[in-house]
Structures are given as C-alpha cells and as structure tokens.
N, C-alpha and C. Protein backbone atom coordinates (compact mmCIF):
# COMPACT_ATOMS: atom_id res chain seq x y z
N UNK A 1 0.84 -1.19 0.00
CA UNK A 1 0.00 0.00 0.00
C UNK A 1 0.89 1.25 0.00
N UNK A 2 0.66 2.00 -0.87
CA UNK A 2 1.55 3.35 -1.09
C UNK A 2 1.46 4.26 0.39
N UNK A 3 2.34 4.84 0.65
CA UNK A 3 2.76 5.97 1.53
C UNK A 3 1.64 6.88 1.44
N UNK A 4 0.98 7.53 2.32
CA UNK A 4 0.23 8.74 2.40
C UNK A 4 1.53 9.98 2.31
N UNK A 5 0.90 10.75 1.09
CA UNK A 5 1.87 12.07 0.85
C UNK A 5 1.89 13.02 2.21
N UNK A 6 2.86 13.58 2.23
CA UNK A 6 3.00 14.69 3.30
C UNK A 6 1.78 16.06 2.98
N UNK A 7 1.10 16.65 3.64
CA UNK A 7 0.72 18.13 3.22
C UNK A 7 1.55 18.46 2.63
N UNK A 8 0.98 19.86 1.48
CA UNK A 8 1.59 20.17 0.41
C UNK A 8 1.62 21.49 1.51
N UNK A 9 3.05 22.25 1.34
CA UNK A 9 3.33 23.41 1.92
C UNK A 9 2.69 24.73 1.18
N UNK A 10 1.79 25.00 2.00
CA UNK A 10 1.14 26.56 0.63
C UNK A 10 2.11 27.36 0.17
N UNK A 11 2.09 27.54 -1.42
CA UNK A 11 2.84 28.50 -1.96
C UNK A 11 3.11 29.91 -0.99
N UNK A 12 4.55 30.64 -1.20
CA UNK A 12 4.35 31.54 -0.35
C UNK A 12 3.78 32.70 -0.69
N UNK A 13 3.71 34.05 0.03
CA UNK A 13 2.89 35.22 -0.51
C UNK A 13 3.66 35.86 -1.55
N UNK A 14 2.78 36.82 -2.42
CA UNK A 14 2.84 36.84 -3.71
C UNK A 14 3.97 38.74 -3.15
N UNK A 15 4.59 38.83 -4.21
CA UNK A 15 4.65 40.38 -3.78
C UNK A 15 4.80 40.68 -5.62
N UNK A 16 5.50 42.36 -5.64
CA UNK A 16 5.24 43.02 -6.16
C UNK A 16 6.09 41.67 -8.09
N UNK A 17 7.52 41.48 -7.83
CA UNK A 17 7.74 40.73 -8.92
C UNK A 17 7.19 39.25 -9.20
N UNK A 18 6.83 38.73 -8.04
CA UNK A 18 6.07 37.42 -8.66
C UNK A 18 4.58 38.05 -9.34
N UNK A 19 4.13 39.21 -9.10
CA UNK A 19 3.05 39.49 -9.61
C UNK A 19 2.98 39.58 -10.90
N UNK A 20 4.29 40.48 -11.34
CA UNK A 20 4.71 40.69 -12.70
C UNK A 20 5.40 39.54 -13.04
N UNK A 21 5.84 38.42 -12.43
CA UNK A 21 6.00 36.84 -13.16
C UNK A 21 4.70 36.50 -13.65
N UNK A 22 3.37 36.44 -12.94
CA UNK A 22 2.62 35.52 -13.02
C UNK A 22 2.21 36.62 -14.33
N UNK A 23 2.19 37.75 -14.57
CA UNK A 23 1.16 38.29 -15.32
C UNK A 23 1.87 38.03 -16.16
N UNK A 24 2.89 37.81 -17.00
CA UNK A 24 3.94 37.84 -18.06
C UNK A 24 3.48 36.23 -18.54
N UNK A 25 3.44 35.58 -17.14
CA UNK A 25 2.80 34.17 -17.47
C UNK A 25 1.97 33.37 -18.22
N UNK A 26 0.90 34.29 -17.63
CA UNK A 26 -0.31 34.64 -18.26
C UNK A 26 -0.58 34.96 -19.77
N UNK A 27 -0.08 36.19 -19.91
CA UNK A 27 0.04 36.79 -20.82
C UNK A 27 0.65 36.08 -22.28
N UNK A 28 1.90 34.88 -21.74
CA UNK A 28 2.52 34.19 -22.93
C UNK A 28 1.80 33.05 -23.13
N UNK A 29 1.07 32.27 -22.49
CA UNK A 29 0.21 31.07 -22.36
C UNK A 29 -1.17 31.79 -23.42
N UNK A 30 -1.62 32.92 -23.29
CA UNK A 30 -3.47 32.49 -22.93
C UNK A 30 -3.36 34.10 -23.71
N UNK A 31 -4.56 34.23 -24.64
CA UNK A 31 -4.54 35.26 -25.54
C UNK A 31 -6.16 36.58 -24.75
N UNK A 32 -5.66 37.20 -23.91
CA UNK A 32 -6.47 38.06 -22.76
C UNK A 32 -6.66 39.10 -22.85
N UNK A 33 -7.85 39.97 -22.38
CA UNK A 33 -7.68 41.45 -22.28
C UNK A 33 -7.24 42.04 -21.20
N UNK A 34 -7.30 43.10 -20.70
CA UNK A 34 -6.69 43.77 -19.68
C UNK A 34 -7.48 43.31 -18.09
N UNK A 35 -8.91 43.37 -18.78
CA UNK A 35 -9.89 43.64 -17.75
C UNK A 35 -10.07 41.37 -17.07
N UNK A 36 -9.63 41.29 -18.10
CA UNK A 36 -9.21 39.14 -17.48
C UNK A 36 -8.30 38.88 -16.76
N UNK A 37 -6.88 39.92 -17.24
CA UNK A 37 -5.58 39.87 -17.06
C UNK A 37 -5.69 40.33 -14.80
N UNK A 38 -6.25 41.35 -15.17
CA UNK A 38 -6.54 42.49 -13.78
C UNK A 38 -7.41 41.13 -12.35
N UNK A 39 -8.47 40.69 -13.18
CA UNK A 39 -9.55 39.65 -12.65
C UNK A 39 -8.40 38.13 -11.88
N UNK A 40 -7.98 38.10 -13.31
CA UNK A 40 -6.74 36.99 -13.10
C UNK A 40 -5.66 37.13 -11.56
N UNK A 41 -5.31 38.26 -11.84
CA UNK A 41 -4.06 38.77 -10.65
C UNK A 41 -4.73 38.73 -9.46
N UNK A 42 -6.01 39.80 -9.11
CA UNK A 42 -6.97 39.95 -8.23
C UNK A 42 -6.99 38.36 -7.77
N UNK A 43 -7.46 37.40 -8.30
CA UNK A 43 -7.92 36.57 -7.68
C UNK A 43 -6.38 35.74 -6.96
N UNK A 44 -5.62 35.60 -7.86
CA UNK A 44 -3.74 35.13 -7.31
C UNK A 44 -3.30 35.78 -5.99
N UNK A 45 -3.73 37.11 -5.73
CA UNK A 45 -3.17 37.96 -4.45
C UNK A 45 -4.40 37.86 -3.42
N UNK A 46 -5.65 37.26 -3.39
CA UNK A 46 -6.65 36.71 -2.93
C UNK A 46 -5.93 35.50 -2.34
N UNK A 47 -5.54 34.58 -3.54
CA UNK A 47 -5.38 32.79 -2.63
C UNK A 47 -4.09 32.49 -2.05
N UNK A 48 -3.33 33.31 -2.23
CA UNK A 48 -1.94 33.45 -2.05
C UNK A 48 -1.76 34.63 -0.79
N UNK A 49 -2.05 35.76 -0.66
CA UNK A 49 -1.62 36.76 0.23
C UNK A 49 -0.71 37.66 -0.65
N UNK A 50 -0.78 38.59 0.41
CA UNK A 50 0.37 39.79 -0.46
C UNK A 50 1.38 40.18 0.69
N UNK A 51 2.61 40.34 0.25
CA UNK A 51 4.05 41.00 0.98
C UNK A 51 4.66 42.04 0.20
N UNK A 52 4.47 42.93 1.34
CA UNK A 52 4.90 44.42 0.81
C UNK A 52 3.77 45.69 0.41
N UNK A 53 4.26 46.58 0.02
CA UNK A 53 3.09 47.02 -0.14
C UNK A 53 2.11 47.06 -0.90
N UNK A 54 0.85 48.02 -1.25
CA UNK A 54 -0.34 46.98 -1.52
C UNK A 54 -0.34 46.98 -3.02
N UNK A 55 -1.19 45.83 -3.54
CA UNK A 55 -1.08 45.01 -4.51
C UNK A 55 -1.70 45.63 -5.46
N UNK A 56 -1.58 46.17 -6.76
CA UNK A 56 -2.20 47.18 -8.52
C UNK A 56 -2.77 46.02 -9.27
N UNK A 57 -3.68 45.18 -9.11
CA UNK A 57 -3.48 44.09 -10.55
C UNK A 57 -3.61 44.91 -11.24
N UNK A 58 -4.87 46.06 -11.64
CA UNK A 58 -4.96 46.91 -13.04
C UNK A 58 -3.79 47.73 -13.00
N UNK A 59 -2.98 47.76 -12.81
CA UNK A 59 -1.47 48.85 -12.62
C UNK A 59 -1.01 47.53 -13.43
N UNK A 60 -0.69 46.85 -12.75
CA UNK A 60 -0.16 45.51 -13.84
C UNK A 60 -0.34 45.17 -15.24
N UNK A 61 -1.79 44.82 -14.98
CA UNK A 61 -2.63 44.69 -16.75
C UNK A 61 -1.78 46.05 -17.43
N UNK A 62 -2.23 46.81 -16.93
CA UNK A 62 -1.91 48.40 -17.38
C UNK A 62 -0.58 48.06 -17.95
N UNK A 63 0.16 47.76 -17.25
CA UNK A 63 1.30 48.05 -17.93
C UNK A 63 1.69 46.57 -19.16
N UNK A 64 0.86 45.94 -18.64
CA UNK A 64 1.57 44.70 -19.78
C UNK A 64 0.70 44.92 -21.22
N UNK A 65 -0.61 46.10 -20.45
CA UNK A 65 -1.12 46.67 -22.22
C UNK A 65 -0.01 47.78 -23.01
N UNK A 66 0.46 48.54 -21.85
CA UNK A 66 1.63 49.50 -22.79
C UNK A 66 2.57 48.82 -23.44
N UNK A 67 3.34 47.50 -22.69
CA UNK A 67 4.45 47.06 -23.37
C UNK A 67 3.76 46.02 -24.30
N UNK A 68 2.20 45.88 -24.87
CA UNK A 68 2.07 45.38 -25.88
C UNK A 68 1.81 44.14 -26.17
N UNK A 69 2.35 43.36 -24.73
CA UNK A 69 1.57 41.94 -24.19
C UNK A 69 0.10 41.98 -24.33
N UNK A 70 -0.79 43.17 -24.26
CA UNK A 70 -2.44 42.83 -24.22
C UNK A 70 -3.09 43.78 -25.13
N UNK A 71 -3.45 43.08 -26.19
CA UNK A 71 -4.23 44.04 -27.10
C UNK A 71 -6.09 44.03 -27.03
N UNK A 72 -6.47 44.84 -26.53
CA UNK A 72 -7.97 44.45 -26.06
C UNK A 72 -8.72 44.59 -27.60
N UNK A 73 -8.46 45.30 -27.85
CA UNK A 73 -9.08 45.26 -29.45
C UNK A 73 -8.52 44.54 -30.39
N UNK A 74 -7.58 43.95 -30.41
CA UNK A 74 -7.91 42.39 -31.12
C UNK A 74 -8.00 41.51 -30.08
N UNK A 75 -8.11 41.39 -28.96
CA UNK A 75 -8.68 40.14 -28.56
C UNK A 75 -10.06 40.14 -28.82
N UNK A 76 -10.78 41.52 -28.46
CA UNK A 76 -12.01 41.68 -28.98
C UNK A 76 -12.74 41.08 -30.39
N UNK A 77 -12.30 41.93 -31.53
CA UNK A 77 -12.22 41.33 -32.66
C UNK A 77 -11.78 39.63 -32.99
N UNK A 78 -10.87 38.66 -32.26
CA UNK A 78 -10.51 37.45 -32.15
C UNK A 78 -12.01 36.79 -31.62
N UNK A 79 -11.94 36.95 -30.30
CA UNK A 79 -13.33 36.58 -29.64
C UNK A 79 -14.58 36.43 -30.26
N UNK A 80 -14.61 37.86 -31.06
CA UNK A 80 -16.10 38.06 -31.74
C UNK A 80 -16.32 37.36 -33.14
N UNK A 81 -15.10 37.03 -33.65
CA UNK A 81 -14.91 36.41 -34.89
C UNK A 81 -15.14 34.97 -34.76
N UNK A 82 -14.38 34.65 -33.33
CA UNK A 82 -14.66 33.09 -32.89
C UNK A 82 -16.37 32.71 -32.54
N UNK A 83 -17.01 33.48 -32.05
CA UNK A 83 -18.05 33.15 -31.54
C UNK A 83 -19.03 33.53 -32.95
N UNK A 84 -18.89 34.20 -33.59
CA UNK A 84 -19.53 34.00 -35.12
C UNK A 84 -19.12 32.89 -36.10
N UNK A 85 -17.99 32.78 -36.05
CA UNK A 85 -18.11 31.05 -36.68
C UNK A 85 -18.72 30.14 -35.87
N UNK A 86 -18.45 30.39 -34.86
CA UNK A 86 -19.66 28.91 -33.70
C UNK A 86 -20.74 29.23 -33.82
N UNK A 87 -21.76 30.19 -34.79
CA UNK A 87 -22.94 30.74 -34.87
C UNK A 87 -23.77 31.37 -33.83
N UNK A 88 -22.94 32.14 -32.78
CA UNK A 88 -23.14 33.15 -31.58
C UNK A 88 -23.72 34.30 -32.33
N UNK A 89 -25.04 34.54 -31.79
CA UNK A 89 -25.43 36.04 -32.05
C UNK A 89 -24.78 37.45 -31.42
N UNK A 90 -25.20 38.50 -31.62
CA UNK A 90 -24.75 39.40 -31.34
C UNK A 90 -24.67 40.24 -30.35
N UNK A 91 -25.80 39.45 -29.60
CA UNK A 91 -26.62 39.82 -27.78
C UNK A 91 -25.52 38.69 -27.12
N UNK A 92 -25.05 37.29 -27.79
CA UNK A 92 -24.16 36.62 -26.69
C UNK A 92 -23.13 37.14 -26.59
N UNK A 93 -22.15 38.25 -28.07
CA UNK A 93 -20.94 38.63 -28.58
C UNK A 93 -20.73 39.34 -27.50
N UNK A 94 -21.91 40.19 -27.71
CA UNK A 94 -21.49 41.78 -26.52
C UNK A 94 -21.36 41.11 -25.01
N UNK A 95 -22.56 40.51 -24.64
CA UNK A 95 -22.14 39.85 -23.30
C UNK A 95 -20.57 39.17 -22.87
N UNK A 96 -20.44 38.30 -23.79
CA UNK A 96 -19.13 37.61 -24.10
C UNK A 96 -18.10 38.36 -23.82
N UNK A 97 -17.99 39.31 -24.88
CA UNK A 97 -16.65 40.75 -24.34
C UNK A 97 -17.13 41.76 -23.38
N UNK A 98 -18.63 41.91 -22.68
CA UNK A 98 -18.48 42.84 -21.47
C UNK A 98 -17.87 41.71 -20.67
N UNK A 99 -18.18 40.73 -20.56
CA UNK A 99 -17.91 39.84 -19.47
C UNK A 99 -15.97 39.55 -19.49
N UNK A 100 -15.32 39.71 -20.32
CA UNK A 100 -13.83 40.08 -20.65
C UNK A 100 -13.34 41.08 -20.13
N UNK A 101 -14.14 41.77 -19.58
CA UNK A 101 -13.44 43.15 -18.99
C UNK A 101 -13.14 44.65 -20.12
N UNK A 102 -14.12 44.44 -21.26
CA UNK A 102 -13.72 44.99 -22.59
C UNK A 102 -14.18 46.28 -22.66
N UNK A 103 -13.46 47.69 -22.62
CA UNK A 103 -14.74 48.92 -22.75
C UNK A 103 -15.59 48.97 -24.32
N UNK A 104 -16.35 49.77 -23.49
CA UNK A 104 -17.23 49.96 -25.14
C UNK A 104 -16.79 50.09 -26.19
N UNK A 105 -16.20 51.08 -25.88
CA UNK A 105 -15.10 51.69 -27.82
C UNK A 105 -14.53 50.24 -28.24
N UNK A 106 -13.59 49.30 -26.98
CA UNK A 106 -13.24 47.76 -28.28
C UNK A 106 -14.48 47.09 -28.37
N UNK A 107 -15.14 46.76 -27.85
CA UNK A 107 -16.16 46.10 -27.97
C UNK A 107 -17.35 46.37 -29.47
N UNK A 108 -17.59 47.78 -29.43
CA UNK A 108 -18.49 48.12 -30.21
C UNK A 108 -18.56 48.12 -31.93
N UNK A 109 -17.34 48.28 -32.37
CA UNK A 109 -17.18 47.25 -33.83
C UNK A 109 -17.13 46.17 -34.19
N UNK A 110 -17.19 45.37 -32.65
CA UNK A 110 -17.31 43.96 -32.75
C UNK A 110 -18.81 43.58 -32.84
N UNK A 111 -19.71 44.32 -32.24
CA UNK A 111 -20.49 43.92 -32.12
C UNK A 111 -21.46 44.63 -33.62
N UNK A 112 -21.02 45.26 -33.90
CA UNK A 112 -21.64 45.90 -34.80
C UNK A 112 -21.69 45.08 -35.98
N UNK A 113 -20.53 43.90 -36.42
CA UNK A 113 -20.24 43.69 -37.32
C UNK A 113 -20.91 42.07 -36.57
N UNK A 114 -20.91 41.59 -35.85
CA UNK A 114 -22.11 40.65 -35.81
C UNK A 114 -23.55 40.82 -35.46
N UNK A 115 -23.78 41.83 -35.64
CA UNK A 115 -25.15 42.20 -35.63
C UNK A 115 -25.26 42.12 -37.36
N UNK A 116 -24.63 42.90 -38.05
CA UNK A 116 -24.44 42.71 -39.43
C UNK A 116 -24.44 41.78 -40.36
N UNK A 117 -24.06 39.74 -39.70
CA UNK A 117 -23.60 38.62 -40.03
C UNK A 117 -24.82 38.01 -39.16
N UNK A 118 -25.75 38.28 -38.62
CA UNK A 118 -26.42 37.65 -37.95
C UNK A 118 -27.00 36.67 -38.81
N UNK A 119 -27.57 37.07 -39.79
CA UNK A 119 -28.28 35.59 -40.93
C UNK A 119 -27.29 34.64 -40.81
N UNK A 120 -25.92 35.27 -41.48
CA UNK A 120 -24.96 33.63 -41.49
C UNK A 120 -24.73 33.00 -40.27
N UNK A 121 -24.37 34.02 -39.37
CA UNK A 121 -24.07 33.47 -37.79
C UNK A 121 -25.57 32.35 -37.64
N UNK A 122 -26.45 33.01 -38.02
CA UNK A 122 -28.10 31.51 -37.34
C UNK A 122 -27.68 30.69 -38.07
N UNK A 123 -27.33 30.92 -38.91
CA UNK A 123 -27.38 29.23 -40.20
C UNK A 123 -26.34 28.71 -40.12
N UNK A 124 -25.15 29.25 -39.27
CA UNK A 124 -24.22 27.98 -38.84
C UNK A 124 -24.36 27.07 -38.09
N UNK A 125 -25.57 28.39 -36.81
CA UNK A 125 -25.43 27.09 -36.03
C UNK A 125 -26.92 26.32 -36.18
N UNK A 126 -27.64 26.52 -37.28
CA UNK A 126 -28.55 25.88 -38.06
C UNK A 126 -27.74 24.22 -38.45
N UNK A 127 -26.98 24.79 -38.90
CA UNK A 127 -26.44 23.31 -39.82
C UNK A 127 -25.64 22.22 -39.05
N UNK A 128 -25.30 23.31 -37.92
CA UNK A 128 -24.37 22.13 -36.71
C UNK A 128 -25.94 21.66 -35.80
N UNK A 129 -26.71 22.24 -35.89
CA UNK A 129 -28.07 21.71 -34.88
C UNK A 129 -28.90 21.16 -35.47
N UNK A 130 -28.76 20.89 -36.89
CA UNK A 130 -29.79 20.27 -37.70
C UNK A 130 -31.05 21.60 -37.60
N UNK A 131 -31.04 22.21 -37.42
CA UNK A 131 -31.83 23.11 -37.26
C UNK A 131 -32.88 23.92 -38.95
N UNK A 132 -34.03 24.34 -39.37
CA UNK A 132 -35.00 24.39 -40.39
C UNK A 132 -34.31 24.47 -41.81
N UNK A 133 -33.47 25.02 -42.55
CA UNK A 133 -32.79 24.19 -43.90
C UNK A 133 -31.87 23.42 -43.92
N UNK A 134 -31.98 22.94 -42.47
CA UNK A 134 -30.82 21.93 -42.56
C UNK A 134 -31.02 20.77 -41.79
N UNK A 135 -32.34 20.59 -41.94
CA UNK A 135 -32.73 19.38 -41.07
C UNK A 135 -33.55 18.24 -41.96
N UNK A 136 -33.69 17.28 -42.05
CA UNK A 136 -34.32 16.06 -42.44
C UNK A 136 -35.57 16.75 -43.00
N UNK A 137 -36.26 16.94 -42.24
CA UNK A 137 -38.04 17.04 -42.35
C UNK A 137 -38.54 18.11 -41.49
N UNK A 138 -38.92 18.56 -41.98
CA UNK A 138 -39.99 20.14 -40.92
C UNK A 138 -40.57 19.68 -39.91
N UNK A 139 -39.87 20.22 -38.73
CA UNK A 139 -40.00 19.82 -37.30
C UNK A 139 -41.56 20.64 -37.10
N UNK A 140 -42.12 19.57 -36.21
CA UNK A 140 -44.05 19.77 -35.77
C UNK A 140 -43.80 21.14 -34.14
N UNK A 141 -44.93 21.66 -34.33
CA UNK A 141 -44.44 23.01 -33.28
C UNK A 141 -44.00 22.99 -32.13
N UNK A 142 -43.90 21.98 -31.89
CA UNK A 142 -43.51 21.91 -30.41
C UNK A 142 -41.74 21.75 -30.74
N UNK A 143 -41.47 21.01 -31.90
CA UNK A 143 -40.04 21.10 -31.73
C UNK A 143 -39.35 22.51 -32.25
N UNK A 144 -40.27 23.09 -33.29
CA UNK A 144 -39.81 24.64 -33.83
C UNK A 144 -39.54 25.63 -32.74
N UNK A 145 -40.06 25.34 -32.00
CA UNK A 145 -40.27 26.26 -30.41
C UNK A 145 -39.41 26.11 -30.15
N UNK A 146 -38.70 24.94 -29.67
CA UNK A 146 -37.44 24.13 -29.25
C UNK A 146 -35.91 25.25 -29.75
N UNK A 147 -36.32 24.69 -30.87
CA UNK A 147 -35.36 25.11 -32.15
C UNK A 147 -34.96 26.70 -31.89
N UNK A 148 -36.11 27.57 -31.72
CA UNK A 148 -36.55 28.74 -31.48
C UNK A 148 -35.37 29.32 -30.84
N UNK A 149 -35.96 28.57 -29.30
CA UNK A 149 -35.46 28.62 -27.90
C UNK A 149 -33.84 28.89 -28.26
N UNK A 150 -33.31 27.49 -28.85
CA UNK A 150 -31.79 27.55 -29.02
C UNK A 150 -30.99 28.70 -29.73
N UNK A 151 -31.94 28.90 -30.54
CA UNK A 151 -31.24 30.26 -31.44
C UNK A 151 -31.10 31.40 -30.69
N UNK A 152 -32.12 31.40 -29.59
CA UNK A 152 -32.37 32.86 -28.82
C UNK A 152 -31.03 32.39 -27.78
N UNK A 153 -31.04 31.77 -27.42
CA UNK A 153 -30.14 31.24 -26.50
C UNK A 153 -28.95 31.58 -26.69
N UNK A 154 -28.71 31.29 -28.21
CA UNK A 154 -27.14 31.53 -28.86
C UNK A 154 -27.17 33.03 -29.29
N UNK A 155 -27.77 34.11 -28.56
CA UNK A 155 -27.76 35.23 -29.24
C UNK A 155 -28.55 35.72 -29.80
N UNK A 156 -29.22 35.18 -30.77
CA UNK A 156 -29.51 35.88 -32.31
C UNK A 156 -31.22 36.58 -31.59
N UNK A 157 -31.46 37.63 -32.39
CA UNK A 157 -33.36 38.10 -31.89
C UNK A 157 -33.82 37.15 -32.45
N UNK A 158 -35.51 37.47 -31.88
CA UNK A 158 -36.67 36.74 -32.45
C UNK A 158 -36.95 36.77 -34.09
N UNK A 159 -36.90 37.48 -34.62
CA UNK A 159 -36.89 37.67 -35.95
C UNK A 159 -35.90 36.92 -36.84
N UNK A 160 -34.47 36.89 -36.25
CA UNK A 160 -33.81 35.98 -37.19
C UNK A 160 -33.87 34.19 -36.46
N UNK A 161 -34.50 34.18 -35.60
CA UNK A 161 -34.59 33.04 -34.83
C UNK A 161 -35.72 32.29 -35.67
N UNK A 162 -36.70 33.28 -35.47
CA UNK A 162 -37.69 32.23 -36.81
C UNK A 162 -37.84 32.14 -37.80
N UNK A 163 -36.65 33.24 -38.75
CA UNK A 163 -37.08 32.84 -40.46
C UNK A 163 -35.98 31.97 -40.50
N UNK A 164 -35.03 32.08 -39.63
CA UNK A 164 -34.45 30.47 -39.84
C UNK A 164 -35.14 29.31 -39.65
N UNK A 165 -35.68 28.94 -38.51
CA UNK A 165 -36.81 27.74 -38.20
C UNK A 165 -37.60 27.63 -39.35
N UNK A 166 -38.57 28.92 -39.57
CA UNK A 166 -39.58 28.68 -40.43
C UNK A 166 -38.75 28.38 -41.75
N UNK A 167 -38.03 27.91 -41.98
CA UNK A 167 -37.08 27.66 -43.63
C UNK A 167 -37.64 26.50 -43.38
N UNK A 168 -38.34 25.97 -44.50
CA UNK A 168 -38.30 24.30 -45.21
C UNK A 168 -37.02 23.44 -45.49
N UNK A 169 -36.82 22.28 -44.66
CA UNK A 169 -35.63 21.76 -45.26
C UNK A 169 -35.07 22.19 -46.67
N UNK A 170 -33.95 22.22 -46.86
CA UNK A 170 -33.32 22.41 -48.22
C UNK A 170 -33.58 23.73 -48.30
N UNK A 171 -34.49 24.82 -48.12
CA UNK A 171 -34.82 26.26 -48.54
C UNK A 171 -34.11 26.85 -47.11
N UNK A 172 -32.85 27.71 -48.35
CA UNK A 172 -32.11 29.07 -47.60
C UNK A 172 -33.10 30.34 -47.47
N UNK A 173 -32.84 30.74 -46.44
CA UNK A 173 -33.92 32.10 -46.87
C UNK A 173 -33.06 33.34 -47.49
N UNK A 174 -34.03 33.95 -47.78
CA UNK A 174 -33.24 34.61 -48.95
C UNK A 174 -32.28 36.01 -47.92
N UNK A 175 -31.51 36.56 -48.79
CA UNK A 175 -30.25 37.29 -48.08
C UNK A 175 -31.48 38.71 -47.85
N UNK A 176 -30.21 40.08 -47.02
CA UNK A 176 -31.40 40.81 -46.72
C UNK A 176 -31.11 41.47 -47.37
C-alpha cells in the first residue's frame, strides 16, 4: 500500500515581482484582455496573500497593455470572430466581451459587425443543430419552439430566430 503524501506546503505570498512573473505568465500562455488579465491577478493575491506594499493588478494589466503583451481590441475582434463562426449572435458577442473586462469603444465594432452577419451566424449554427434548412423534415411546433429557444439562446433576436426555423428543409432564406 503506497505511503500517504506529506501536506503540500502553501505557496508563499505573492509580492510586487512574482506578480509581474505571473502576469507575463499569463500573458505568454493564454490570448487576454486587460480587464481578465486584472480579474486573473486579483484573484492570485486573494489565494496566495500579499508581501509588501499593496497590490495594482490593473497597474499591472496596465502596464503589460503599454508594453504590448495585451491588445484588447484584437482580442475583442478574435473573440467576436470566434463566436460567429460557432454561430453566436450578437446579444451573446457583446455579453461575451463585457464579461472580458472589454470597454465599449473595443467592444463596439465587434459587435456591430455581428449584428451585421447575424443571418450567417443563425445558419451555422442551423447546420451544426440540424436546425430548419438543414434538417431532415420540418419539425411539428412543439419542436420549432425548441429550435426557437436555441437560437435565442445563442444570441440571435426573435426575428432571425424564426425565419431560420420557419425555412423548409433544403430552402435558404433569402439574403437581406
């Protein structure tokens, strides 16, 4: 029967250069905005403790956006591009990058431009869900509802939620 391990000794407290280790860390691993980067640190000087005096995560972010480590407007643009090929509407996009820590100004050409793609954005994820021109046979109302539901779910309004549904297998609806 194997040995019971010893307690693991808690890492020690964080100070001002392991802060700027971990964020550099961060930063080379994992493609982030400022306002993740800031969230990120915050929570490290939380489980860890702090030594010395007191702890900037956004002084940090801050600075790893000047030296060019964090570009919020293309992560923005990255993000919003990713979640429109997965057929994310434009109500999940914006949520998606407020929830990133993203201000309006990066955020708002992102969103503008999937509000713009919203037809293609439903019909991708039409075709990955089997969803109304891309399904077998015209689903009976209780499953169109269904169908409905998911589109709203993924973003998109009521309006592009059901002229996708309401499409007859095989029939694209027409562009706007």
């Amino acid at each position: 029967m194997p040995e019971p391990r010893a307690p693991r000794r808690p890492p020690p407290p964080l100070d001002a250069a392991a802060l700027e280790r971990l964020a550099l860390r961060y930063v080379e691993r994992f493609a982030t905005s400022r306002g993740k980067l800031a969230q990120y640190l915050a929570r490290k000087v939380r489980e860890r403790g702090w030594d010395g005096p007191s702890a900037d995560p956004h002084a940090v972010a801050q600075r790893m956006a000047d030296a060019g480590y964090v570009d919020d407007r293309g992560f923005a643009e990255m993000k919003g591009a990713a979640l429109a090929r997965r057929g994310y509407g434009a109500r999940r996009v914006a949520e998606t990058l407020r929830a990133a820590g993203l201000a309006e100004e990066d955020r708002a050409g992102v969103v503008a431009e999937a509000r713009a793609g919203a037809l293609d954005s439903a019909l991708k994820l039409a075709r990955r869900k089997r969803i109304g021109p891309f399904a077998a046979a015209r689903a009976d109302p209780r499953d169109r509802e269904r169908q409905v539901a998911a589109l709203l779910r993924a973003g998109h309004d009521m309006a592009t939620a059901r002229r996708v549904v309401d499409c007859d297998p095989g029939q694209l609806p027409a562009g706007e």
